[in-house]
Protein backbone atom coordinates (compact mmCIF):
# COMPACT_ATOMS: atom_id res chain seq x y z
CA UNK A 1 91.22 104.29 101.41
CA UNK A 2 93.18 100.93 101.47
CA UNK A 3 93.33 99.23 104.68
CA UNK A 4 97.35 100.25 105.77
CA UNK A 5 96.64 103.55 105.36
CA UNK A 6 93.25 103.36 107.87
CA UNK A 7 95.56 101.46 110.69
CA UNK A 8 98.23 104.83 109.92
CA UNK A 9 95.99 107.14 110.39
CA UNK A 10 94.29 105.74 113.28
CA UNK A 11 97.65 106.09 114.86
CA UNK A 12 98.74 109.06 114.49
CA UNK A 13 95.26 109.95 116.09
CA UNK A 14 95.55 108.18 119.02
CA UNK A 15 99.41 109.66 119.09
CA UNK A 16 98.03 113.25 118.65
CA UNK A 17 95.61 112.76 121.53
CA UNK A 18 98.60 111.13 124.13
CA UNK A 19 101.06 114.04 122.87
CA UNK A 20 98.86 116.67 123.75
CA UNK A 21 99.34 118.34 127.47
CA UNK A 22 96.04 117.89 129.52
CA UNK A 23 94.71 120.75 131.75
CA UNK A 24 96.84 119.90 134.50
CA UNK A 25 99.79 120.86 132.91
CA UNK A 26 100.80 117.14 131.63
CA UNK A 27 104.21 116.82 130.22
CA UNK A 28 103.95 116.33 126.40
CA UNK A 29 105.16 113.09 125.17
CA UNK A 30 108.13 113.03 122.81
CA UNK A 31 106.87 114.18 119.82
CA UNK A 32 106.34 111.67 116.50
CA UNK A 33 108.53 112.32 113.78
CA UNK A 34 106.08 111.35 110.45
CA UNK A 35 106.68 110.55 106.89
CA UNK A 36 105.02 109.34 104.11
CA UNK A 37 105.87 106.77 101.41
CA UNK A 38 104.33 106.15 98.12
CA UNK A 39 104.51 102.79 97.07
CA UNK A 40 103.90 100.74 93.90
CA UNK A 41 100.65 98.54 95.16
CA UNK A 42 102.39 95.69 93.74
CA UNK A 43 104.10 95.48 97.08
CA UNK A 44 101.54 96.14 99.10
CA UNK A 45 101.71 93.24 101.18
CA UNK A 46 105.32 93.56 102.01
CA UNK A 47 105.69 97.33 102.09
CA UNK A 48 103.09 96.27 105.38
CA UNK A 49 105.21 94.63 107.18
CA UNK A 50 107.93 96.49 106.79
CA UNK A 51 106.50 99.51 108.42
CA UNK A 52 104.60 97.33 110.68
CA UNK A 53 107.86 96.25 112.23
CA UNK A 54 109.79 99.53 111.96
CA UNK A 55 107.13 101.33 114.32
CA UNK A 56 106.94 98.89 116.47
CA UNK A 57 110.93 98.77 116.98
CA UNK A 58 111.02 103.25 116.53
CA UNK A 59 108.22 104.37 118.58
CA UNK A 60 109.15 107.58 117.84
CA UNK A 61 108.60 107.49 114.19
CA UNK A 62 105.64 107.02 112.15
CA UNK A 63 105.29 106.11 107.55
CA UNK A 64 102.16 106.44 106.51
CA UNK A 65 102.02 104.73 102.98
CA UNK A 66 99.94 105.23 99.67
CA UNK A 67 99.54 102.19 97.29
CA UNK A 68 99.58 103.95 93.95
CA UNK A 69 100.59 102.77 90.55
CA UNK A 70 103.76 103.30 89.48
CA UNK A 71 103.17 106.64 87.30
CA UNK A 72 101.70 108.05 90.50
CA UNK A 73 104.30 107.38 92.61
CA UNK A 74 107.21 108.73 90.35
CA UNK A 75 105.01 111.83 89.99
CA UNK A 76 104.58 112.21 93.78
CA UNK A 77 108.78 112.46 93.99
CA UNK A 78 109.26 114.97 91.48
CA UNK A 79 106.36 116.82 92.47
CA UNK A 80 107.78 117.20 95.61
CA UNK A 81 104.77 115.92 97.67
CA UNK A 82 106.73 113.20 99.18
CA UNK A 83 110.36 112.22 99.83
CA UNK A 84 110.36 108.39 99.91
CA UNK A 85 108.97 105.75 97.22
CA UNK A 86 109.35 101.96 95.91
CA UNK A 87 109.04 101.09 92.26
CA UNK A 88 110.09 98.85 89.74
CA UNK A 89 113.19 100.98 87.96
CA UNK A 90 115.63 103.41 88.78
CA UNK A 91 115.67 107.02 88.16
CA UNK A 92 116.81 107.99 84.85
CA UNK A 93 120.24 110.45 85.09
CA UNK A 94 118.18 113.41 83.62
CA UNK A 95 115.50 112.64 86.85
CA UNK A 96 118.34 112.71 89.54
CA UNK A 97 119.58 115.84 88.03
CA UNK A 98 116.06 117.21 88.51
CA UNK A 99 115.71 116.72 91.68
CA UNK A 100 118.99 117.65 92.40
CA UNK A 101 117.68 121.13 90.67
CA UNK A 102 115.37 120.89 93.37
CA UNK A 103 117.81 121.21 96.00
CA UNK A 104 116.90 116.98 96.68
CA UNK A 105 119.40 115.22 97.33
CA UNK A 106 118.43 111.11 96.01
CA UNK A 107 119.42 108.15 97.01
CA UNK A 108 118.22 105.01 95.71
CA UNK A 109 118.56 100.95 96.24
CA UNK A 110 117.72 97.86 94.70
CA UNK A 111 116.07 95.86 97.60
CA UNK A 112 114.46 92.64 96.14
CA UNK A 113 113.67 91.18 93.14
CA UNK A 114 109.91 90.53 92.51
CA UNK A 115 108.90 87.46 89.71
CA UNK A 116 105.64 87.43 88.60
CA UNK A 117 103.76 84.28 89.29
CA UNK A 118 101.24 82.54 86.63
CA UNK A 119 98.13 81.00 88.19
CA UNK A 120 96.03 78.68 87.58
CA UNK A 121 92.88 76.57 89.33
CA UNK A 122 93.95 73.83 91.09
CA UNK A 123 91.44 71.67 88.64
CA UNK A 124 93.49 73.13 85.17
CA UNK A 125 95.77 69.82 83.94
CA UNK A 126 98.19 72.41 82.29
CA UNK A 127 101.51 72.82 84.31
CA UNK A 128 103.95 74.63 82.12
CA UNK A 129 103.73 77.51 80.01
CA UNK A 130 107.08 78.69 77.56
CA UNK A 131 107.76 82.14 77.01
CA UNK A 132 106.20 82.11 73.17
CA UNK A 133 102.79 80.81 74.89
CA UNK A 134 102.48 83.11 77.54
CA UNK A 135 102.63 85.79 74.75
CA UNK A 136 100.55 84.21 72.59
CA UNK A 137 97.82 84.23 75.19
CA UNK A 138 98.70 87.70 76.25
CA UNK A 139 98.21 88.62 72.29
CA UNK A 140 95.21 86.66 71.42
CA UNK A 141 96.85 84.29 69.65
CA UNK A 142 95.53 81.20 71.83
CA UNK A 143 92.45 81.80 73.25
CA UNK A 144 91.85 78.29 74.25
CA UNK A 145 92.98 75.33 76.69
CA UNK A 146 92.89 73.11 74.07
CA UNK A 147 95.45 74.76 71.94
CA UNK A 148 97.95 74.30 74.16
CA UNK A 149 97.44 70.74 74.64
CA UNK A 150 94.80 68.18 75.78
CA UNK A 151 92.42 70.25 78.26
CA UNK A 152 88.66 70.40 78.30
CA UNK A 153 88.33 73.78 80.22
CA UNK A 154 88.04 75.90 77.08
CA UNK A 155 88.41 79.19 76.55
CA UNK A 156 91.40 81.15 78.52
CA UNK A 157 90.56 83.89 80.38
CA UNK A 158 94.02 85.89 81.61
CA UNK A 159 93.11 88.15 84.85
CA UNK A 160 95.77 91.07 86.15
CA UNK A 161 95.35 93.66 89.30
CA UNK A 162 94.37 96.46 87.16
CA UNK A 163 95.16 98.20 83.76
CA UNK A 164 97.27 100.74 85.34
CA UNK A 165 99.45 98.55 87.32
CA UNK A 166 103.30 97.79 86.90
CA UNK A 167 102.50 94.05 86.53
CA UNK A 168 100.41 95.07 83.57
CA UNK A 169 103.08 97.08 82.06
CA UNK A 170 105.90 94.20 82.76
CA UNK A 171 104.19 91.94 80.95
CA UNK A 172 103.13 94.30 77.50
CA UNK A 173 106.60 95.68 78.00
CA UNK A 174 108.74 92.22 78.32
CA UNK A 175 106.78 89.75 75.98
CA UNK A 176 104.71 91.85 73.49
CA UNK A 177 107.04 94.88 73.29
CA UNK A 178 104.40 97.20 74.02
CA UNK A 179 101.84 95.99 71.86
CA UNK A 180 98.12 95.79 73.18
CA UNK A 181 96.89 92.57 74.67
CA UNK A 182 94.25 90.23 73.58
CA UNK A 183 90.51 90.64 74.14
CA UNK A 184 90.93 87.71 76.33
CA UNK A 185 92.70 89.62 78.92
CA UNK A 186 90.90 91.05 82.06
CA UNK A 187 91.59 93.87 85.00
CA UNK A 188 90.13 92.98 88.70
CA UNK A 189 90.87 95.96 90.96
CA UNK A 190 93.39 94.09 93.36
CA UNK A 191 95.82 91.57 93.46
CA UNK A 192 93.44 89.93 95.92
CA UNK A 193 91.11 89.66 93.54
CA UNK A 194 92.93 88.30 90.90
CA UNK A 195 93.83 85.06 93.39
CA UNK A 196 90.44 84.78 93.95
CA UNK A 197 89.18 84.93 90.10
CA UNK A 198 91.53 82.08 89.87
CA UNK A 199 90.12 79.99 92.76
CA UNK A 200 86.72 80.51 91.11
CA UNK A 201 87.17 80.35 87.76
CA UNK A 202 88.58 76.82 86.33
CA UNK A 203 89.74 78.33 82.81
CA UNK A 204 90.98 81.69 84.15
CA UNK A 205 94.88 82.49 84.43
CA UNK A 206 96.38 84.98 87.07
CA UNK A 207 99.60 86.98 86.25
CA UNK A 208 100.27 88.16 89.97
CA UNK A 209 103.43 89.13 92.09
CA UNK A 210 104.88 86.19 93.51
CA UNK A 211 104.58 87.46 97.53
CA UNK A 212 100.71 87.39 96.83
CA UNK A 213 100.55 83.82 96.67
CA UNK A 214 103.53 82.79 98.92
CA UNK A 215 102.48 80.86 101.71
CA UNK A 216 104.87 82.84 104.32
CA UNK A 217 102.65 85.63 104.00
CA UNK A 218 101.19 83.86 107.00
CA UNK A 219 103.59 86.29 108.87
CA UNK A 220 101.13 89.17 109.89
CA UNK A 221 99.53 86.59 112.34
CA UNK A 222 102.55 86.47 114.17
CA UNK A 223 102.87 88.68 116.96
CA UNK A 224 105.74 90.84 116.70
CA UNK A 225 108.04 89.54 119.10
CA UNK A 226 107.71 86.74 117.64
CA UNK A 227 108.13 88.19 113.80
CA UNK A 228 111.31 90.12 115.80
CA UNK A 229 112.67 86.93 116.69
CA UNK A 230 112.40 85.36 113.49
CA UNK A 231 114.44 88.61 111.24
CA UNK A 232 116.80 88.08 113.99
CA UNK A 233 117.68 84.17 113.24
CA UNK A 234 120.26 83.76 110.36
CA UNK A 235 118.61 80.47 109.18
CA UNK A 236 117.36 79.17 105.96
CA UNK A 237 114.16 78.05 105.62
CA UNK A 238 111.90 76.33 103.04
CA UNK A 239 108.94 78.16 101.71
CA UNK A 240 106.14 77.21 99.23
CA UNK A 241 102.78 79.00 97.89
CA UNK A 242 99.49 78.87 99.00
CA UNK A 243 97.50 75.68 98.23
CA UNK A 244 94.34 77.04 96.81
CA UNK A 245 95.57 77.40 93.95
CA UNK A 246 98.64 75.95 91.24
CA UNK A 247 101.58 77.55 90.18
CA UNK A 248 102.47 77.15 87.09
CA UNK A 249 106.26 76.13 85.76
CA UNK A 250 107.74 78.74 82.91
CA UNK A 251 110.32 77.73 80.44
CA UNK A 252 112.44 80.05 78.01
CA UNK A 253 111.67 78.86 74.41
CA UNK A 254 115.28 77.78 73.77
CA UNK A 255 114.92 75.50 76.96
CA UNK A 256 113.51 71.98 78.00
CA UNK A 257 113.40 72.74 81.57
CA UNK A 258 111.02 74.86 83.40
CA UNK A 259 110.47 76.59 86.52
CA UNK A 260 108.75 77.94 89.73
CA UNK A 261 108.84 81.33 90.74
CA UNK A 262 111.13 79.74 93.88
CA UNK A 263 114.18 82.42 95.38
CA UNK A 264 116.87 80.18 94.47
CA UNK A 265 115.56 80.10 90.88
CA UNK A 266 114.87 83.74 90.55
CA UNK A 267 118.49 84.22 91.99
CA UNK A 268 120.21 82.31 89.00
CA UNK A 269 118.11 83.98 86.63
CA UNK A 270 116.19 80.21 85.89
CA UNK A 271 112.96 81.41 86.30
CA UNK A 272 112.66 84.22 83.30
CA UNK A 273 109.84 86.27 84.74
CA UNK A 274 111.38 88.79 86.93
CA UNK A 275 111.92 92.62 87.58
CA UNK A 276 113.81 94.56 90.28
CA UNK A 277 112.28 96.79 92.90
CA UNK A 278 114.04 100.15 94.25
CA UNK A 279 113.65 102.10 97.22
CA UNK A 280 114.02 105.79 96.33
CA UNK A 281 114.42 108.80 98.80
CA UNK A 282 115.48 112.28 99.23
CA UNK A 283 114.76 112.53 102.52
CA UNK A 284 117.49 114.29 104.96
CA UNK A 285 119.48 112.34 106.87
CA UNK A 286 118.45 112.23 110.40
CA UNK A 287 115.18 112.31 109.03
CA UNK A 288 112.19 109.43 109.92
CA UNK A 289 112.23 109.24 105.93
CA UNK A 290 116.16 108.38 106.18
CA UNK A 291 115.69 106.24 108.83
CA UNK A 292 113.08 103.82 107.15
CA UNK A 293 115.02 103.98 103.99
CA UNK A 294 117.80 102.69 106.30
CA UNK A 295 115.98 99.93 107.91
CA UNK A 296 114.49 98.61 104.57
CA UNK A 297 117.81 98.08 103.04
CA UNK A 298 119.45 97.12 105.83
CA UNK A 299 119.38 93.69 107.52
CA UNK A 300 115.77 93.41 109.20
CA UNK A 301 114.21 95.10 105.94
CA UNK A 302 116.12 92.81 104.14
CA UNK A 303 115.07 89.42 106.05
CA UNK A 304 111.05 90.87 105.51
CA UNK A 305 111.15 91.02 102.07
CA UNK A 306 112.44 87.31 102.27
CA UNK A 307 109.86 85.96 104.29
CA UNK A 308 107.50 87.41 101.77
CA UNK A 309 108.57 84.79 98.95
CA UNK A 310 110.57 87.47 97.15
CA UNK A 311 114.30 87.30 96.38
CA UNK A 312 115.57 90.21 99.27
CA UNK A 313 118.69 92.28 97.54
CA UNK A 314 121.38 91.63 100.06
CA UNK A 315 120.32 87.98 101.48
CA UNK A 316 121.19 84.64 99.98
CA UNK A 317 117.58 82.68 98.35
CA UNK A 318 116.06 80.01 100.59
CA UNK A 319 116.13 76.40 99.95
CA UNK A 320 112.92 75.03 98.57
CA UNK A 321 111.71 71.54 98.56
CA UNK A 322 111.98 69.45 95.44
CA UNK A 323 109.75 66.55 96.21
């Protein structure tokens, strides 16, 4: 059971127990309206904070989330086990008229736009990859440092989340066109563990979402009045990724320059390695469901997601520092 869903449940115990009337007669308390949301555990980390901050500002509500892959989320919506979920596409026409079938009515948003980061040890010379290399590795093709160019670490060892995950599935889909990857290529079992492969390992190579590594995911040691205060200031703020490992630049094949997985270079399409995330619900309006889908695509959901590292859907990208 993954760690949000423990700190869920252990609320709605201790919610239970303060709802129910004592012996004496003791007024209930206003009762919790609950929902669940299944989410793509690519966004783990910010799906967190976002309900984090929406209890804490709608006492009266309560999400408890599952981190599933994306398969398993989709299937959770049109089995009708839960209303709300966050994925990497949109729902086909033929789905929505499903679920319509159903008597569901859906709604669905693009709310950010997730790239997927390569990286590397800090001790690994190399610093930019182009498109035709990062498939080439993914394939087999180059197995080794050296192929690349001068680099004495060897052989390349790539390292994803896990073989079910969207990231996987991104990657086979958008540079090998489905084909199978190399036997160079490796599954961890979290997104945590493929940052910490790469801290480890000086020849391995991480394909990981880009909120993993960002260094604003500092944010859940805030408390949250001060996390309040900060969705509430309109600034613009620079940002960068953690320092224990390197990020590497990407380049298109038809281009000389390359990039980091920065907002502002994921919002003019510069950095090639990207993928849109949607909020899906058929929750009823009124409902705690409705409400979070509300909050998450509104302004405060919307300022989250951009303190993650991620490009938000409605907010302009943050300057980042070029020196």
């Amino acid at each position: 059971m993954n760690r949000c869903l423990n700190i869920g449940l252990a609320i709605l115990m201790a919610l239970a127990i303060t709802a129910c009337g004592g012996k004496g007669g003791k007024k209930a308390e206003k009762p919790i309206r609950i929902t669940t949301v299944a989410c793509d555990d690519s966004f783990e980390n910010i799906m967190c904070q976002e309900i984090d901050v929406f209890e804490y500002l709608y006492r009266d509500m309560s999400i408890i989330p599952y981190y599933v892959n994306e398969s398993a989320a989709l299937d959770s919506l049109f089995s009708l086990k839960t209303r709300t979920i966050v994925v990497p596409r949109q729902l086909t026409a033929k789905e929505v008229s499903y679920l319509k079938g159903k008597r569901r009515n859906v709604k669905q948003s693009k709310i950010a736009v997730d790239a997927i980061a390569l990286i590397v040890n800090k001790e690994n010379p190399t610093e930019i990859l182009s498109m035709g290399e990062i498939a080439q590795i993914l394939s087999g093709e180059l197995t080794r440092w050296d192929e690349i160019e001068p680099n004495k670490l060897g052989r390349i060892d790539v390292v994803f989340d896990h073989q079910g995950s969207s990231t996987v599935k991104y990657m086979r889909d958008s540079l090998l066109n489905g084909k199978a990857f190399g036997a160079n290529v490796f599954a961890q079992k979290s997104n945590a563990e493929v940052f910490n492969a790469v801290k480890e390992r000086k020849n391995a190579i991480g394909i990981i979402g880009v909120s993993w590594i960002s260094s604003d995911m500092r944010a859940p040691d805030m408390s949250r009045e001060d996390r309040i205060e900060a969705l509430e200031r309109n600034d613009t703020t620079q940002m960068d990724f953690d320092s224990g490992i390197k990020v590497l630049k990407v380049r298109r094949d038809d281009d000389i320059r390359a990039y980091k997985p920065y907002q502002a270079y994921i919002y003019d399409g510069s950095y090639p390695l990207f993928r849109s995330i949607y909020m899906i619900t058929t929750a009823a309006n009124g409902s705690a469901g409705h409400s979070f889908y509300s909050f998450v695509t509104g302004f405060r959901g919307q300022k989250i997601i951009q303190m993650t590292g991620i490009l938000p859907a409605t907010i302009q990208p943050r300057m980042v520092s070029l020196e």
